[in-house]
N, C-alpha and C. Protein backbone atom coordinates (compact mmCIF):
# COMPACT_ATOMS: atom_id res chain seq x y z
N UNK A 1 -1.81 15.43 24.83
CA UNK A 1 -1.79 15.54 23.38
C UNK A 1 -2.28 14.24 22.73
N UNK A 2 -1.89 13.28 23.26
CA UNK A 2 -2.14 12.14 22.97
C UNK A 2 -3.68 11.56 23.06
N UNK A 3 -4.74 12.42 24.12
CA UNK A 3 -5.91 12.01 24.33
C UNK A 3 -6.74 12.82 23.01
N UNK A 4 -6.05 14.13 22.38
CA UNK A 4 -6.46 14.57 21.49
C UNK A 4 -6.35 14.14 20.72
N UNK A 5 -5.49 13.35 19.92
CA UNK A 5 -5.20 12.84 18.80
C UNK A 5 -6.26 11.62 18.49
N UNK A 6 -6.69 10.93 19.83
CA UNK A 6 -7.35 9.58 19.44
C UNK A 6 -8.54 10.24 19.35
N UNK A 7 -8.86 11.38 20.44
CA UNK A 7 -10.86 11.57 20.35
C UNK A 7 -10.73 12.72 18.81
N UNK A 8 -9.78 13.30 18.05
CA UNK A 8 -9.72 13.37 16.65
C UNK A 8 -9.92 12.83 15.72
N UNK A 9 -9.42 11.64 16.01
CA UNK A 9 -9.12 10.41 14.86
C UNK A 9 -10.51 10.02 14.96
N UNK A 10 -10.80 8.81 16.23
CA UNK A 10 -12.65 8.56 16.44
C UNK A 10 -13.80 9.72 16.34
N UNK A 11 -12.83 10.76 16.12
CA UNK A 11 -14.49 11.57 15.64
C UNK A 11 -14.71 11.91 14.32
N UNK A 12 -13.37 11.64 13.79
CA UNK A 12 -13.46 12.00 12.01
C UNK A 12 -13.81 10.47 11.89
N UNK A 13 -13.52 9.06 12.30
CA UNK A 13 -14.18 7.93 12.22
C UNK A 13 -15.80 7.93 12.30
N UNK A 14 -16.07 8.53 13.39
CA UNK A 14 -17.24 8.53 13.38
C UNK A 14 -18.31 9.32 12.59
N UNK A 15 -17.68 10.32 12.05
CA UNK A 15 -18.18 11.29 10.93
C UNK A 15 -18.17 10.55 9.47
N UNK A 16 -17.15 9.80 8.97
CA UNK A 16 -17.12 9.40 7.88
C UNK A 16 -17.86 7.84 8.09
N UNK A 17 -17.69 7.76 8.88
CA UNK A 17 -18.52 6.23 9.20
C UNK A 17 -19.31 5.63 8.31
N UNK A 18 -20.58 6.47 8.30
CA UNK A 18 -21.60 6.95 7.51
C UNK A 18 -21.67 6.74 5.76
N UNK A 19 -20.31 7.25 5.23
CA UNK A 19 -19.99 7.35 4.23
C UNK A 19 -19.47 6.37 3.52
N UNK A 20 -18.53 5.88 4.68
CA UNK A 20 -17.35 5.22 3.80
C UNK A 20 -17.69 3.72 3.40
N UNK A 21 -16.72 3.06 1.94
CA UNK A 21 -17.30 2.30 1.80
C UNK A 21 -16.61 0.85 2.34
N UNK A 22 -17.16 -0.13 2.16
CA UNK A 22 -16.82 -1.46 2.94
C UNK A 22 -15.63 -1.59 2.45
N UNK A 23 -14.49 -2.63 2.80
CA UNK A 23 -13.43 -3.09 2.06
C UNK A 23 -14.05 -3.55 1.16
N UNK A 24 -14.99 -3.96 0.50
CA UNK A 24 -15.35 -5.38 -0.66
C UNK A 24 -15.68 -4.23 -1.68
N UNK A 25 -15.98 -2.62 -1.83
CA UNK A 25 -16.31 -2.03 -2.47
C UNK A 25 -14.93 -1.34 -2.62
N UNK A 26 -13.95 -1.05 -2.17
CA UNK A 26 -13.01 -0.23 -1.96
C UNK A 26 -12.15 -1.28 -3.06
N UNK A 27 -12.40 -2.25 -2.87
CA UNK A 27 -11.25 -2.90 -3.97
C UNK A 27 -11.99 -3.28 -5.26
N UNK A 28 -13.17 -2.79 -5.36
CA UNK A 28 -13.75 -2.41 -6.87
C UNK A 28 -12.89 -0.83 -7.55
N UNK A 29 -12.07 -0.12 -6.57
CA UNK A 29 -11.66 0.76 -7.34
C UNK A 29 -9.79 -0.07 -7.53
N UNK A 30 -9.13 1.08 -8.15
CA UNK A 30 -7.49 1.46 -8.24
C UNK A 30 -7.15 1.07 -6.94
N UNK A 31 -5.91 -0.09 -6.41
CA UNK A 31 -5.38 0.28 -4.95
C UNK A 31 -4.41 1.30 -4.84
N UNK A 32 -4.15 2.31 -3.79
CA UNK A 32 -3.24 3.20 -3.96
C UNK A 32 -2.08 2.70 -4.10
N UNK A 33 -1.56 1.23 -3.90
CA UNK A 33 -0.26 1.25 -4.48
C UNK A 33 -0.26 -0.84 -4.35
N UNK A 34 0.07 -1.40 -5.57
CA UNK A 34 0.80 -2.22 -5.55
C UNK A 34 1.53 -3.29 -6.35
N UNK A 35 2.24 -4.33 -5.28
CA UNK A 35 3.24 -4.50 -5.77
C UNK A 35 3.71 -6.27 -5.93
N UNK A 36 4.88 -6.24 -6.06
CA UNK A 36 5.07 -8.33 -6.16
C UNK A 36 6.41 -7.83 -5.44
N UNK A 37 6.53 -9.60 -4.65
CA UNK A 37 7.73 -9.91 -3.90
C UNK A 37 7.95 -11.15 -3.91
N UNK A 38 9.19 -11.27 -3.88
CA UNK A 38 9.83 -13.14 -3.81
C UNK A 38 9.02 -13.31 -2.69
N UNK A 39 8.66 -12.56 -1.20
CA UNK A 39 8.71 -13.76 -0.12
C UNK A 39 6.72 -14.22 -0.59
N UNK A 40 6.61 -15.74 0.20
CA UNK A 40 5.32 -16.42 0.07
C UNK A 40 4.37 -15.39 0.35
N UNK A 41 3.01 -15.64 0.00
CA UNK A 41 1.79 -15.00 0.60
C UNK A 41 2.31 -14.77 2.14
N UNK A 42 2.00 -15.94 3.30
CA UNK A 42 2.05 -16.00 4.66
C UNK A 42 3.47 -15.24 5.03
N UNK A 43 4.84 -15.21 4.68
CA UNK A 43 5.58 -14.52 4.64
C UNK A 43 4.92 -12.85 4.57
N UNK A 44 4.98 -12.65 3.73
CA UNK A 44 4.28 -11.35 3.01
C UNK A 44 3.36 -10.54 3.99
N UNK A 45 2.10 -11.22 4.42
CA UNK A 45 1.63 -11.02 5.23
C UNK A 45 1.94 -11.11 6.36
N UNK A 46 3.03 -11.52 7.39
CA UNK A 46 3.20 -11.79 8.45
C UNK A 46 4.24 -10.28 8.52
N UNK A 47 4.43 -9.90 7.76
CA UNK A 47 5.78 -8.90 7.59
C UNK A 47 4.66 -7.56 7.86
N UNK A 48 3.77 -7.55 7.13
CA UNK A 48 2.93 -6.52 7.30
C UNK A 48 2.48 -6.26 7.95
N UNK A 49 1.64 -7.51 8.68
CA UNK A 49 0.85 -7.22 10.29
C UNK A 49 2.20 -6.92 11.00
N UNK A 50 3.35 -7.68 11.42
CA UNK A 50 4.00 -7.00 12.29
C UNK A 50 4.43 -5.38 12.36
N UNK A 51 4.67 -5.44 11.04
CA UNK A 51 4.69 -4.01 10.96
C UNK A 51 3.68 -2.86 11.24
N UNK A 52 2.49 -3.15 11.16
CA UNK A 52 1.27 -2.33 11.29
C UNK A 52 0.86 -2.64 12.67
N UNK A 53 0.91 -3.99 13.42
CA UNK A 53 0.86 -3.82 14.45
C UNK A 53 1.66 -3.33 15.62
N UNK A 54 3.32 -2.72 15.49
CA UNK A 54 3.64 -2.79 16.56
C UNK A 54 4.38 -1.28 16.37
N UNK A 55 3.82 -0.51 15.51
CA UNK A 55 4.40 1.23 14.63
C UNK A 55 3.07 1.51 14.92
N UNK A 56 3.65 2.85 16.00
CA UNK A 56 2.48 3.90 16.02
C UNK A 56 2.64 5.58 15.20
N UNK A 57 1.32 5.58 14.72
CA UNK A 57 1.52 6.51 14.24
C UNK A 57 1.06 7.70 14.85
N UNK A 58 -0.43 7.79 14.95
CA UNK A 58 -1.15 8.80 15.68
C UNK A 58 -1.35 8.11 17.01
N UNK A 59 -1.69 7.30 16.61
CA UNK A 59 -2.65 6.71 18.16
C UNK A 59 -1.72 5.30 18.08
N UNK A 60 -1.89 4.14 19.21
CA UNK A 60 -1.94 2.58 19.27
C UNK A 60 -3.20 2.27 18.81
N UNK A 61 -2.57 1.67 17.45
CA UNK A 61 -4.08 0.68 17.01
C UNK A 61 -4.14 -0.97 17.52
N UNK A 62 -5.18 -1.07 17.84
CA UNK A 62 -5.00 -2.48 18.34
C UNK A 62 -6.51 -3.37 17.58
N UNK A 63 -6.28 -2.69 16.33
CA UNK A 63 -7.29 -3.59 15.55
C UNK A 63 -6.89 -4.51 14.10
N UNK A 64 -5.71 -4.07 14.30
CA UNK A 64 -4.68 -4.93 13.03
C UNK A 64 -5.03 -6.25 13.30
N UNK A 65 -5.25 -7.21 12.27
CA UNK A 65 -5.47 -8.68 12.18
C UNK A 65 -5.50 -9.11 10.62
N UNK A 66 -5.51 -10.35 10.50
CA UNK A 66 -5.33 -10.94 9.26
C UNK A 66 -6.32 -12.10 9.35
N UNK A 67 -6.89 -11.90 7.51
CA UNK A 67 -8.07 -12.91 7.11
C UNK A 67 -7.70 -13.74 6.05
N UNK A 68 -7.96 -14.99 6.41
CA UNK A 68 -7.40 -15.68 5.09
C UNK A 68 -9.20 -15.21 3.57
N UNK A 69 -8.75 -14.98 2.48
CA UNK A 69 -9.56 -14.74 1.88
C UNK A 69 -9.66 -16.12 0.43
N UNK A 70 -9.95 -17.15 1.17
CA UNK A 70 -9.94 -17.93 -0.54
C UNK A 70 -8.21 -18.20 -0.44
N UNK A 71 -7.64 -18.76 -0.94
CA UNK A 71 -6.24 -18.88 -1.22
C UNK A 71 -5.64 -17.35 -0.84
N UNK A 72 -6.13 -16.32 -0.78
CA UNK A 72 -5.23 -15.09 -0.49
C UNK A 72 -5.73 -15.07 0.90
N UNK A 73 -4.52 -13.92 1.48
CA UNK A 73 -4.86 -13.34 2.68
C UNK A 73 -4.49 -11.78 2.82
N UNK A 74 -5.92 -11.10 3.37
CA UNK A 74 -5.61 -9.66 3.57
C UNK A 74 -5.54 -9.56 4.69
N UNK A 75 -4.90 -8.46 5.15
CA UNK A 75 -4.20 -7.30 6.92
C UNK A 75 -5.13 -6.51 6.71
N UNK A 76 -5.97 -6.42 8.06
CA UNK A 76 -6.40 -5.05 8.06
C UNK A 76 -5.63 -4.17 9.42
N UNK A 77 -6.12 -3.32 9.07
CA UNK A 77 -5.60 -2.09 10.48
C UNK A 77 -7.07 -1.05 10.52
N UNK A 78 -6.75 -0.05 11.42
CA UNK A 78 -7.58 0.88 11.73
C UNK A 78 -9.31 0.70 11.48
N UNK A 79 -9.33 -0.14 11.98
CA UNK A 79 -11.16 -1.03 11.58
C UNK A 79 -11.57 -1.08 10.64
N UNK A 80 -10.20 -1.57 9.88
CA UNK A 80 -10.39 -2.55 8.50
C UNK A 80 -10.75 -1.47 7.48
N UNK A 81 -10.51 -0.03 7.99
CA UNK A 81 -10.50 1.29 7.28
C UNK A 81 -9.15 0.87 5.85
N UNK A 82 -7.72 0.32 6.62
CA UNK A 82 -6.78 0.06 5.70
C UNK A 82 -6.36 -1.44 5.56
N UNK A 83 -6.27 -1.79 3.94
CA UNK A 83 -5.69 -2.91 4.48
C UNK A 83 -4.91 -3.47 2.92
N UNK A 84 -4.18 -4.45 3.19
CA UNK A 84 -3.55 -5.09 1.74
C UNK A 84 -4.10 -6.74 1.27
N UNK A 85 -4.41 -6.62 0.42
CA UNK A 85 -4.70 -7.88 -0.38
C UNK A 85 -3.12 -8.32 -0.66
N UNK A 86 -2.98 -10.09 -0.37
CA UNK A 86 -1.63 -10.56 -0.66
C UNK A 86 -2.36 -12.08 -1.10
N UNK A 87 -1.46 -12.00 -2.44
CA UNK A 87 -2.19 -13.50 -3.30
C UNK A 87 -0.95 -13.97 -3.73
N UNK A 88 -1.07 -15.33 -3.96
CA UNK A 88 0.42 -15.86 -4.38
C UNK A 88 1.05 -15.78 -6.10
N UNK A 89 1.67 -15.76 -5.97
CA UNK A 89 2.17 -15.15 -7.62
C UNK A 89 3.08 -16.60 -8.14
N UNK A 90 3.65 -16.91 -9.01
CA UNK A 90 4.59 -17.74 -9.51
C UNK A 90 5.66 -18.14 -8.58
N UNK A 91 6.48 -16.56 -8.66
CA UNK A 91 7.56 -16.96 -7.60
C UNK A 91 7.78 -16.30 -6.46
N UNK A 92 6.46 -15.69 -5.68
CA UNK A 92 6.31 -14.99 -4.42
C UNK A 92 4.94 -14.37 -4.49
N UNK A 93 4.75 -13.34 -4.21
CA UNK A 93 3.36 -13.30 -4.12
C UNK A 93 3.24 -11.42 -4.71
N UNK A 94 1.66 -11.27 -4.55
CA UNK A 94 1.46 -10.21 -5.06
C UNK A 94 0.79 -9.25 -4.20
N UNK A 95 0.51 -7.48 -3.43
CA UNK A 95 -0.07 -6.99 -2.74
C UNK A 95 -0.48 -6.20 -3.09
N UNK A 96 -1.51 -5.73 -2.79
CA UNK A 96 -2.33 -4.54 -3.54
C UNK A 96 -3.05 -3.94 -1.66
N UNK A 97 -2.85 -2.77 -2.04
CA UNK A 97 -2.77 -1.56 -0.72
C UNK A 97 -4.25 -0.89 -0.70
N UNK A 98 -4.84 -1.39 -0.06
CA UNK A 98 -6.05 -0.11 -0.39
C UNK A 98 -6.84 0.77 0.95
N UNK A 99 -7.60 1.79 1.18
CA UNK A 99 -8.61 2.44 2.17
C UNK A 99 -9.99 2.59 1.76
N UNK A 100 -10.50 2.36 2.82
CA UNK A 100 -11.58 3.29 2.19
C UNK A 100 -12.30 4.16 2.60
N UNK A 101 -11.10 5.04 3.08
CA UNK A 101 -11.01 6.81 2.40
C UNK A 101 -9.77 7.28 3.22
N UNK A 102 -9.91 8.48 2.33
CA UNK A 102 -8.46 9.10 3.13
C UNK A 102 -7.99 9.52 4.90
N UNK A 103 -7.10 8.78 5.11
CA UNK A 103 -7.02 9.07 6.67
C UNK A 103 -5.92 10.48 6.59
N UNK A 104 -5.79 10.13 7.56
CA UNK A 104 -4.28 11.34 7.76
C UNK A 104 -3.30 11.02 6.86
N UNK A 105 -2.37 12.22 6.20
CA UNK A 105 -1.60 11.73 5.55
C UNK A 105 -0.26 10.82 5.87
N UNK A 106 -0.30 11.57 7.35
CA UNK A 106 1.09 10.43 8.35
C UNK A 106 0.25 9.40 8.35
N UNK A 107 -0.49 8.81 8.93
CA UNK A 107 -0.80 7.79 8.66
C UNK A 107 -0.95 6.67 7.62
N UNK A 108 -1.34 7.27 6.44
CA UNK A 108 -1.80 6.58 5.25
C UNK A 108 0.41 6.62 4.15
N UNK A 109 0.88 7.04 4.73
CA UNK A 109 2.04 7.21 4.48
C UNK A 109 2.88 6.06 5.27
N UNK A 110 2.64 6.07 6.61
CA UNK A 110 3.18 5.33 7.38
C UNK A 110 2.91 3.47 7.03
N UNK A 111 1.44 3.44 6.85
CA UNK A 111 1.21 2.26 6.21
C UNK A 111 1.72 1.22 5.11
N UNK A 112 1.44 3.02 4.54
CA UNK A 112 2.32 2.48 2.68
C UNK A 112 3.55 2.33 2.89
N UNK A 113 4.52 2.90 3.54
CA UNK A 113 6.11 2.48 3.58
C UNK A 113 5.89 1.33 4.47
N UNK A 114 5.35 0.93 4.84
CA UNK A 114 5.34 -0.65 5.70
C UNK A 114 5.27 -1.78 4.89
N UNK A 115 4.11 -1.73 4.01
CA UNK A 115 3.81 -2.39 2.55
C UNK A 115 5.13 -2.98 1.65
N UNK A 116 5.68 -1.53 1.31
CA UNK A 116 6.91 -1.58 0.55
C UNK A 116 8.01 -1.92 1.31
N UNK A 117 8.49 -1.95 2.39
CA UNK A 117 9.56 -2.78 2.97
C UNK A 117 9.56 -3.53 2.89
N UNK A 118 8.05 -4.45 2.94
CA UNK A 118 8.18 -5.84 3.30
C UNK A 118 8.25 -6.40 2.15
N UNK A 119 8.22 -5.91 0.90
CA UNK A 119 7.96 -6.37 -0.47
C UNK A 119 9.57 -7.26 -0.60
C-alpha cells in the first residue's frame, strides 16, 4: 500500500510539475494560513522542521530543510512544494504558510496543524 501511495504522490508531482508555480511566485498570492508567536524566528522554525520532518503523512519525506532568507527563514517540505515564511516580529516572530498547489488534503492539513502548534 505504501509503494502505491508514493508512485501516486510522484506521479501527480510529476503531472503538475509542469504547472506549478515556484515558491517566489506562490508568495505573490494569500498564504493559506498565518500567524505570530512569542517564540524567536530560529525557535519558530526549528519547531516546524522538526515537526515536518519526523510526521509521516502519506509517504517519508526526506526533503524538509530550512533557508535562511535575508533576516527571515523559510522550511520547506515535499520539494519545496510546501513551506512557511518565519520573520521576526517585536516580541516573537511571524509565519505565513504557503503551496504551490494543492496536495492531498491529509497532507496539506497535516502540515498546517504543525504550523499552528508550534505558534
Amino acid at each position: 500500500m505504501t509503494f502505491f501511495r508514493i508512485g501516486f504522490l510522484s506521479g501527480m508531482l510529476l503531472l503538475c510539475g509542469c504547472q506549478t508555480p515556484t515558491p517566489d511566485q506562490a508568495r505573490q498570492q494569500q498564504p493559506i494560513f498565518q500567524g505570530q508567536s512569542t517564540r524567536t524566528a530560529p525557535q519558530l522554525s526549528d519547531c516546524i522542521y522538526r515537526g515536518w520532518s519526523t510526521t509521516t503523512v502519506i509517504a517519508r519525506d526526506n526533503t524538509t530543510h530550512t533557508q535562511p532568507r535575508g533576516s527571515d527563514i523559510s522550511v520547506y517540505t515535499w520539494e519545496d512544494s510546501i513551506f512557511a515564511d518565519i520573520s521576526s516580529h517585536r516580541k516573537g516572530s511571524d509565519v505565513k504558510y504557503f503551496t504551490t498547489f494543492m496536495m492531498a488534503p491529509e497532507v496539506m492539513a497535516d502540515r498546517k496543524a504543525i504550523v499552528q502548534r508550534c505558534l
